[in-house]
Protein backbone atom coordinates (compact mmCIF):
# COMPACT_ATOMS: atom_id res chain seq x y z
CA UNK A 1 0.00 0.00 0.00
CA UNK A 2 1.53 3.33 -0.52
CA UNK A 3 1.06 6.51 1.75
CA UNK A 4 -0.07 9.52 0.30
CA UNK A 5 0.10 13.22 1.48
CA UNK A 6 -3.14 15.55 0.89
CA UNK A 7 -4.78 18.11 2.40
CA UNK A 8 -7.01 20.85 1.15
CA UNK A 9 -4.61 24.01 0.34
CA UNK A 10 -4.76 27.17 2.17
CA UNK A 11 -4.41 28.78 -1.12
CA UNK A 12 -5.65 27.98 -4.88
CA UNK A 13 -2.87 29.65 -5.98
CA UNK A 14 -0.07 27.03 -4.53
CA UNK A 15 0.52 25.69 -8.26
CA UNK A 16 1.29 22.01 -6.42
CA UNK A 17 -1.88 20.94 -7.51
CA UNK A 18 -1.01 17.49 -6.63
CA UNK A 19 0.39 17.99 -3.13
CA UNK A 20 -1.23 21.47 -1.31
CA UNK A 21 0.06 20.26 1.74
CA UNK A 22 3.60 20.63 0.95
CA UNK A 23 2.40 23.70 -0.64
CA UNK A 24 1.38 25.70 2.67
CA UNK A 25 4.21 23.96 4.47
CA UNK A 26 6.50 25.47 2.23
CA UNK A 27 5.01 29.10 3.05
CA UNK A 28 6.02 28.31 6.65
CA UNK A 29 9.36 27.22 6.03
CA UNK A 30 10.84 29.20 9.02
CA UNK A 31 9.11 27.38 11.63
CA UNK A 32 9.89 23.98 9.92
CA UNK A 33 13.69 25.19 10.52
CA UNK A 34 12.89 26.13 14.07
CA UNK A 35 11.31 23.02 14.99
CA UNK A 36 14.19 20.86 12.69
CA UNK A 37 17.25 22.91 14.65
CA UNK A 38 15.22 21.70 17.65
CA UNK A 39 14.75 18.57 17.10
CA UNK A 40 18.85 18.25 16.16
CA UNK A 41 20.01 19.74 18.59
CA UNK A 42 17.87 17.03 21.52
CA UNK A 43 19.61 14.54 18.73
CA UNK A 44 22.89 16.06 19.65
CA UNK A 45 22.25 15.85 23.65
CA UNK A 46 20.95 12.36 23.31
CA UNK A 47 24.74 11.18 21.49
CA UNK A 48 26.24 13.48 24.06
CA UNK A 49 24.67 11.71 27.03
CA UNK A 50 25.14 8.17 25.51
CA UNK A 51 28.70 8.81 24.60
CA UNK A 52 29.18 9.44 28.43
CA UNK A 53 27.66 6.20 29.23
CA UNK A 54 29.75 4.12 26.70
């Protein structure tokens, strides 16, 4: 089965006709840095913390 990504675009305008999803994630691509600099940077504890164990 294969997954698919769709939901209704908050614009008409996106011109991803096939994906308006990605489409209005795209328009918030500052947050989606935010939260991915987050997210590596727990990563980057986690390895820190395990190296210490090891």
């Amino acid at each position: 089965m294969a997954a698919q990504i769709y939901s209704p675009p908050a614009d008409s305008e996106s011109g991803l006709p096939f994906f308006p999803g990605i489409a209005d994630a795209l328009s918030e691509i500052p947050a989606v840095q935010r939260e991915v600099w987050r997210a590596a940077r727990a990563v980057s504890r986690a390895a820190a913390a395990l190296r210490e164990l090891a």
